[in-house]
Protein backbone atom coordinates (compact mmCIF):
# COMPACT_ATOMS: atom_id res chain seq x y z
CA UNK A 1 0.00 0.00 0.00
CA UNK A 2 1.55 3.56 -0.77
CA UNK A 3 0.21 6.50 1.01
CA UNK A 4 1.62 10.40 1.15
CA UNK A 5 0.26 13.54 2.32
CA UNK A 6 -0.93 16.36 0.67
CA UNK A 7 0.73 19.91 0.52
CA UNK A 8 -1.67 21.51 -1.61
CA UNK A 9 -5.15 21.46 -2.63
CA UNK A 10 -5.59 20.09 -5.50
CA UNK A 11 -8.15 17.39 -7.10
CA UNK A 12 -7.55 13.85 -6.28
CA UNK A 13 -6.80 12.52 -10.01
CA UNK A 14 -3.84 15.62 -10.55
CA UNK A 15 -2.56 14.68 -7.16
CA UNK A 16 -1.99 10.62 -8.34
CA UNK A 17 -0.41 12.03 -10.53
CA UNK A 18 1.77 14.91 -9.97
CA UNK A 19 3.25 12.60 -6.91
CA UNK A 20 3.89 9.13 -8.60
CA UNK A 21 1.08 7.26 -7.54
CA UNK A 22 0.08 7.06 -11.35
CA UNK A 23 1.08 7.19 -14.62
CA UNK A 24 -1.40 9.43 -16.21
CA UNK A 25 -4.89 11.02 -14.91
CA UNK A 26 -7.04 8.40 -17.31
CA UNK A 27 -4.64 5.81 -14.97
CA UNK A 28 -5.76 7.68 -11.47
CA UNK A 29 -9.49 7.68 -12.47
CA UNK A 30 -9.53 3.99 -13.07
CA UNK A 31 -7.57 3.78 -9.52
CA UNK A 32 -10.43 5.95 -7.96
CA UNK A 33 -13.38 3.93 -9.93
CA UNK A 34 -12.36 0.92 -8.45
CA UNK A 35 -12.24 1.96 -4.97
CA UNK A 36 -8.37 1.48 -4.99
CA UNK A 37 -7.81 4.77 -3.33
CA UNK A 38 -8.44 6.67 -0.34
CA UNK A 39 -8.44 10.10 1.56
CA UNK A 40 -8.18 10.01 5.35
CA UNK A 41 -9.48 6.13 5.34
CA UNK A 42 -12.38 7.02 2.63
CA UNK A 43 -13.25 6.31 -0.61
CA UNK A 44 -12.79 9.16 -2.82
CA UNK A 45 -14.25 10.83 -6.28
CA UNK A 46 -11.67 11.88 -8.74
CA UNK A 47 -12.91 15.51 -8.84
CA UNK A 48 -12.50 15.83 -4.92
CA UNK A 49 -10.18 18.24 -3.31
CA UNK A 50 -7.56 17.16 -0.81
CA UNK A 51 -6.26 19.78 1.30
CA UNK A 52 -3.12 20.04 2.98
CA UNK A 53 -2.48 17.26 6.00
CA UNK A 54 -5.01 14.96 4.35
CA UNK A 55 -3.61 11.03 4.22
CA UNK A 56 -3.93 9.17 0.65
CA UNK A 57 -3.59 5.96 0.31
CA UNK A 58 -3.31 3.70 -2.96
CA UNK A 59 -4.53 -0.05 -2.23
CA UNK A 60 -0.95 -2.02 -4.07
CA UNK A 61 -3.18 -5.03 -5.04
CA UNK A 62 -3.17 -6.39 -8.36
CA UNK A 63 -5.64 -5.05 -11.05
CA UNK A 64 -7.00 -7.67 -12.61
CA UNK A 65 -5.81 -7.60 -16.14
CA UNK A 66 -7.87 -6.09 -19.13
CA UNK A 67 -6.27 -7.08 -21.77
CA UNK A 68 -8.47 -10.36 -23.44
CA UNK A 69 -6.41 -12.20 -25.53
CA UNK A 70 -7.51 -12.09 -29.31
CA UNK A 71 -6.00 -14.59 -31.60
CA UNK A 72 -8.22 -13.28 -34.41
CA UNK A 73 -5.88 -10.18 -34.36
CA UNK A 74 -2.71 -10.96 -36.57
CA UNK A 75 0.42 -8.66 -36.62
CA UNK A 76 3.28 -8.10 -38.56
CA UNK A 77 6.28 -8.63 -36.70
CA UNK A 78 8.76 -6.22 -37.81
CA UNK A 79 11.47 -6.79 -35.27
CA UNK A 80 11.60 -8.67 -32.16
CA UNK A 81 14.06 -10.15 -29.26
CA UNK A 82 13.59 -10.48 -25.61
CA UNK A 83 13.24 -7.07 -24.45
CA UNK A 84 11.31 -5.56 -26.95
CA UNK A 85 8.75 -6.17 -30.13
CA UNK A 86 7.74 -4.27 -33.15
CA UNK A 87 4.81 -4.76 -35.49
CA UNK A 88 3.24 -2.73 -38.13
CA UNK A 89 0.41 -1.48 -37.15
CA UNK A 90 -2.60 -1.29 -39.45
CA UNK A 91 -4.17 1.70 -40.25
CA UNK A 92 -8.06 2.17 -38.36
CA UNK A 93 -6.54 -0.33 -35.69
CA UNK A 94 -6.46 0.99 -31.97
CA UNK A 95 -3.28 0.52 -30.04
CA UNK A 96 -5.62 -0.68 -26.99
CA UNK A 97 -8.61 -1.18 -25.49
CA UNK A 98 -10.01 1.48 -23.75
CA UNK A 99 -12.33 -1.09 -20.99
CA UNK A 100 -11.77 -4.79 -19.96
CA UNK A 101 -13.30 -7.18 -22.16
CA UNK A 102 -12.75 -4.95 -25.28
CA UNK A 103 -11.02 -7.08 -28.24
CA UNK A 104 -10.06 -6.05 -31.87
CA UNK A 105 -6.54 -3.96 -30.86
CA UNK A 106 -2.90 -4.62 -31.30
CA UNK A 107 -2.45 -5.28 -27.61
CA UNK A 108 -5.40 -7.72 -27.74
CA UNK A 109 -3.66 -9.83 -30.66
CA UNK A 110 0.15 -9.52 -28.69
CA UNK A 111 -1.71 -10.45 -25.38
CA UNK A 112 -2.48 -14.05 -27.57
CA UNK A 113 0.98 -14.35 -29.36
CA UNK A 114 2.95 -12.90 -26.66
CA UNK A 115 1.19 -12.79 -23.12
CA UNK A 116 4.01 -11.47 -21.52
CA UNK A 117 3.67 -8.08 -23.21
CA UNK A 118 -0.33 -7.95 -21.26
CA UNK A 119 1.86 -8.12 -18.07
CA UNK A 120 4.21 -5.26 -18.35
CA UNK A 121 3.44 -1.15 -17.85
CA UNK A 122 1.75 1.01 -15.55
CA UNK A 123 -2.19 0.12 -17.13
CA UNK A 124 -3.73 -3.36 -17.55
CA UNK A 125 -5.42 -1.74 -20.83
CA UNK A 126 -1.99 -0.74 -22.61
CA UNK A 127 0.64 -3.34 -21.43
CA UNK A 128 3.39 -2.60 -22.94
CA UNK A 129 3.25 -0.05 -24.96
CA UNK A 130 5.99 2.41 -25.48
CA UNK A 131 4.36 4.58 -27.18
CA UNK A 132 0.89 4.94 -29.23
CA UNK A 133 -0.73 5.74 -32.54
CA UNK A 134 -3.86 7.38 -33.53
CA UNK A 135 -6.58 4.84 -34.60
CA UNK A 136 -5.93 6.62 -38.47
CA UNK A 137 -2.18 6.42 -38.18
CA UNK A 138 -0.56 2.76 -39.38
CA UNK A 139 3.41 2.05 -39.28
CA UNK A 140 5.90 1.11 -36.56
CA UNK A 141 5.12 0.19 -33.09
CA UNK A 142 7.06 -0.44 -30.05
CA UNK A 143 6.09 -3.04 -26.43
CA UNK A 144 7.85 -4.03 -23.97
CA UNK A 145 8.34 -7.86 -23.04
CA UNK A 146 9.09 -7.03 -19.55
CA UNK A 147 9.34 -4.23 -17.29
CA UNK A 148 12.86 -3.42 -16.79
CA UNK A 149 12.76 -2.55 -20.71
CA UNK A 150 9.89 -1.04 -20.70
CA UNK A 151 11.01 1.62 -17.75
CA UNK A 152 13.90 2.07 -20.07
CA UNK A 153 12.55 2.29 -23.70
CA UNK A 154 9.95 4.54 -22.15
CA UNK A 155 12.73 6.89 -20.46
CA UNK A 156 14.22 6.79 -23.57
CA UNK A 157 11.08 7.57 -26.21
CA UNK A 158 10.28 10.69 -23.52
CA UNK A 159 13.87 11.86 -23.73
CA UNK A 160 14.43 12.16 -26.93
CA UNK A 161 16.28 9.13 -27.39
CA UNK A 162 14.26 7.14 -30.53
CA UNK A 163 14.58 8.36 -33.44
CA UNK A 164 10.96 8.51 -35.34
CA UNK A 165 10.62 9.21 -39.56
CA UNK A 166 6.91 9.61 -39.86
CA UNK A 167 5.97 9.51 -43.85
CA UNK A 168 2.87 12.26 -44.56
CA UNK A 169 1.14 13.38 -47.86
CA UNK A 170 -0.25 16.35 -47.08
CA UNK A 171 -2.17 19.09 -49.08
CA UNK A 172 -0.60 21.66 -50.93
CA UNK A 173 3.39 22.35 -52.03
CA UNK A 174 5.36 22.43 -49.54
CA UNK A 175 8.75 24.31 -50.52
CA UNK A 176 11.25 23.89 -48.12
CA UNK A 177 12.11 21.99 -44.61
CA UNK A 178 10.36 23.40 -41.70
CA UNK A 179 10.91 23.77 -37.78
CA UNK A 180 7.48 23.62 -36.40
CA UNK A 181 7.98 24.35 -32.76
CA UNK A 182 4.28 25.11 -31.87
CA UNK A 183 2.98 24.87 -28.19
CA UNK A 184 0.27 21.99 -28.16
CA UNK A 185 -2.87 22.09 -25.57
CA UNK A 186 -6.29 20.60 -25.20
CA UNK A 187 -9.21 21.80 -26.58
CA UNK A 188 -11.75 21.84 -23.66
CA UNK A 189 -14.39 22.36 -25.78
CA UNK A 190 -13.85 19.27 -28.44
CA UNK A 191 -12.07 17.00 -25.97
CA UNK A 192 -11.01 14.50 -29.00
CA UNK A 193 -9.01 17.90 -30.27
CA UNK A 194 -5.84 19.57 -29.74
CA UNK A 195 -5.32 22.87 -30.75
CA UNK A 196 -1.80 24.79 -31.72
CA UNK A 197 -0.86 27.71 -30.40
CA UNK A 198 0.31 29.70 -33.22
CA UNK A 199 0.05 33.09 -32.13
CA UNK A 200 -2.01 34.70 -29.53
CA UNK A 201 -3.68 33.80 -26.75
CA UNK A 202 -5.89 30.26 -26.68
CA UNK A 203 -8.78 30.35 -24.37
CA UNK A 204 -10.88 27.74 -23.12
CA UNK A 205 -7.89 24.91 -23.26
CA UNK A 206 -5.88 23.68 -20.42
CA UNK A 207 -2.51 25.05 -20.46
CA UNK A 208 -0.19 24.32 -23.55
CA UNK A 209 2.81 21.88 -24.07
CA UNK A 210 6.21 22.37 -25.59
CA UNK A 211 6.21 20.61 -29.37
CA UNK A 212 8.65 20.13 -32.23
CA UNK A 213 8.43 18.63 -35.29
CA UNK A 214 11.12 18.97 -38.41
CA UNK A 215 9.80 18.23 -41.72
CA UNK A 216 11.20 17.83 -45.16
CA UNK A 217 9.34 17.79 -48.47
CA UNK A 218 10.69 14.64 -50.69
CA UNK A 219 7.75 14.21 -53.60
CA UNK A 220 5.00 16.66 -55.31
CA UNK A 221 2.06 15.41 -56.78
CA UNK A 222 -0.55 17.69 -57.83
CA UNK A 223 -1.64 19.53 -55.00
CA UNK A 224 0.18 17.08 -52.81
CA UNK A 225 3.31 17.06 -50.53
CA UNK A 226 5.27 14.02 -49.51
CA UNK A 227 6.80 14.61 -46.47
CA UNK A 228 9.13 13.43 -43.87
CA UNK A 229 8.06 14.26 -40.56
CA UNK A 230 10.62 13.78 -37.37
CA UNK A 231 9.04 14.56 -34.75
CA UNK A 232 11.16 15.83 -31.37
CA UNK A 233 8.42 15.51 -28.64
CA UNK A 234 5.55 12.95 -28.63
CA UNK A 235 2.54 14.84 -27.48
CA UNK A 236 -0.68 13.32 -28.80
CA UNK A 237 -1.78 14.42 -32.41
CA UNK A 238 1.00 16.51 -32.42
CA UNK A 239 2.56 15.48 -36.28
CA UNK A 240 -1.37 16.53 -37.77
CA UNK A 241 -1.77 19.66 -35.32
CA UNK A 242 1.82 20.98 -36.59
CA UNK A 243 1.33 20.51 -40.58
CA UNK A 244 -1.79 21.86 -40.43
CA UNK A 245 -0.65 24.93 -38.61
CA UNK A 246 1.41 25.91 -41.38
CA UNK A 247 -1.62 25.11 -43.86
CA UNK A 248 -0.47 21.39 -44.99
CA UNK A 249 -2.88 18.90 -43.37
CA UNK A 250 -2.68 15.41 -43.60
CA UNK A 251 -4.43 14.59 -46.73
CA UNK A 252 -7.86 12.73 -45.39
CA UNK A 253 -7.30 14.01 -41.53
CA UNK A 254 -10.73 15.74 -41.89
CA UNK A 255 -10.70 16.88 -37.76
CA UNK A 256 -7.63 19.44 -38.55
CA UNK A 257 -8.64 20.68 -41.98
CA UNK A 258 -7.78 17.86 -44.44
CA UNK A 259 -10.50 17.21 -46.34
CA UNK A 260 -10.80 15.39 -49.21
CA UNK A 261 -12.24 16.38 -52.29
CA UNK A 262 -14.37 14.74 -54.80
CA UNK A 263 -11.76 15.01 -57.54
CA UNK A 264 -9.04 13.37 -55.49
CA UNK A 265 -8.50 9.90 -55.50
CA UNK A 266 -7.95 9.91 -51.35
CA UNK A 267 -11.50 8.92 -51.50
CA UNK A 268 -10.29 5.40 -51.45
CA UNK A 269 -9.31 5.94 -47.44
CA UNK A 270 -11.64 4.56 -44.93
CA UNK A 271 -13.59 6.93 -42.87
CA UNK A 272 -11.22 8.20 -40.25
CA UNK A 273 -7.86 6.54 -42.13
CA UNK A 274 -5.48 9.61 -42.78
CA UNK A 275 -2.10 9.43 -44.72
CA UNK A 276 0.30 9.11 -42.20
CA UNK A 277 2.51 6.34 -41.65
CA UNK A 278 5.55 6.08 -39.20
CA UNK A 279 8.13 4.31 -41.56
CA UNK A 280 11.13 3.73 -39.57
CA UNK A 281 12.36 3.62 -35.71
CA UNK A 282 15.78 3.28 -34.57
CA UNK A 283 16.44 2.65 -31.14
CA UNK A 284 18.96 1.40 -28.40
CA UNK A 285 17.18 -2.47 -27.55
CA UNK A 286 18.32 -3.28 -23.91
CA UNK A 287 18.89 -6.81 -25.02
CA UNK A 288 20.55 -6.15 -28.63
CA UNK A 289 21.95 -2.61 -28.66
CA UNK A 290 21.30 -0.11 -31.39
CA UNK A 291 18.20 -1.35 -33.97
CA UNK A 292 16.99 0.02 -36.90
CA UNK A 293 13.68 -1.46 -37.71
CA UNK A 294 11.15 -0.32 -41.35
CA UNK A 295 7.87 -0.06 -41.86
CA UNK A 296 7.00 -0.62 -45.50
CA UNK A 297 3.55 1.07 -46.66
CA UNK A 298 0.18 -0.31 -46.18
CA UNK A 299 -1.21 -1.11 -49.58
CA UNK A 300 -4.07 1.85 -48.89
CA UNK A 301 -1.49 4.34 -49.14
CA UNK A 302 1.19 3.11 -51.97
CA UNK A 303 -1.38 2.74 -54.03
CA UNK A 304 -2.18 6.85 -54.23
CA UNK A 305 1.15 7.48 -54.51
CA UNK A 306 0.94 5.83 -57.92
């Protein structure tokens, strides 16, 4: 059982956080849901206070696991050896399940081929995951076999320390390499957003987040931009937030501005599939040293580019 005392007031789910007790706040308000935590000896609500001198106290018993093994779900194993694994992720595919009993994810199909990966990380939904992609995103993507590595790899993917080429087309001609270093925040109002904040004051959004992403045009196509996209940070959506800042969305991202249009043959994506693929990670494995590992292209995608 941990426990700690408060200094200031603050609500219960920032507080898990903020002090170690949890990974992330979607993390704490499971904790809180399932009566795993309490203030002063009580069951608490994630939106209550706790005021200085107040006891908390996180229950250290197992969660019981949420990943369901799915052996309907088969991956492309990219790379693999006993610290860490790498499949391609296909496109419209969630990384996880977002309740117990979900199926139909990555970590659902690795939890079947590789249970061990279900066991490792900080939430029973994610396992290992070192990272994540949207649902519309496909390409490279890293888990952890066990939870020395995955302390490290994560360390490592927060730091800076994995490298990430992201392939985008995105709309319009893009001239030259950019810097896009953009602050990234919440939009309180569309909670599935993220806004930029590219000059002036945002309102309404919780406060905003350092972001960089370099990118590189490599291929025109009419009206089109291939680009290489390396991002620096990792916050979420932050590769489509940043090209569409500088009015180049993701062709098919319809939530930041990349429509498609009936003359372009995009229409062939699926409903919320967008043209962004992350093509190659390199990395430093803590069982095998430095590794390079390649995505190739989902068929959806080559097949506009010819």
């Amino acid at each position: 059982m941990g426990e700690a005392m408060t200094d200031d007031d603050q609500r219960l789910d920032r507080y898990l956080v903020s002090n170690g007790m949890a990974a992330s706040r979607r993390v704490a308000r499971d904790l809180i849901e399932a009566g795993m935590v309490r203030v002063n000896g009580s069951p608490s609500r994630k939106s209550e206070l706790v005021h200085s001198g107040d006891r908390v106290e996180l229950d250290s018993r197992p969660v019981a696991a949420a990943l369901t093994a799915d052996p309907s779900i088969v991956l492309e194993i990219l790379y693999v050896d006993p610290s860490v694994v790498v499949v391609n992720k296909p496109g419209m595919m969630p990384c996880h399940p977002m309740r117990p009993g979900e199926t139909g994810t990555v970590m659902n199909g690795l939890a079947a081929a590789m249970p061990e990966t279900a066991a490792v990380g900080v939430d029973p939904r994610e396992g290992g995951l070192i990272h994540r992609l949207d649902n519309g995103t496909s390409g490279a993507l890293m888990i952890a076999r066990n939870g020395d590595s995955f302390g490290l790899l994560r360390a490592a993917i927060r730091g800076g320390g994995i490298r990430r080429r992201y392939q985008a087309l995105v709309s319009g001609r893009m001239e030259q390499a950019t810097e896009i270093d953009v602050a990234i925040s919440h939009d309180r109002r569309r909670s599935h957003r993220m806004l930029s904040r590219s000059g002036g004051r945002m309102s309404g959004v919780r406060p905003p987040r350092a972001a960089s992403t370099h990118a590189v045009p490599t291929r025109w196509f009419n009206g089109m931009t291939l680009v290489d996209v390396y991002p620096s940070t990792g916050l979420r959506h932050q590769i489509r937030v940043h090209l569409a800042s500088i009015e180049h969305p993701i062709v098919g991202d319809e939530l930041y501005g990349g429509e498609l249009s009936p003359a372009e043959p995009t229409r062939a994506l699926r409903a919320g599939r967008f043209w962004l693929h992350l093509t190659e990670i390199e990395f430093e494995s803590p069982a095998a040293g430095g590794v390079a590992v390649t995505a190739p292209l989902p068929d959806e995608l080559a097949r506009l580019l010819n």
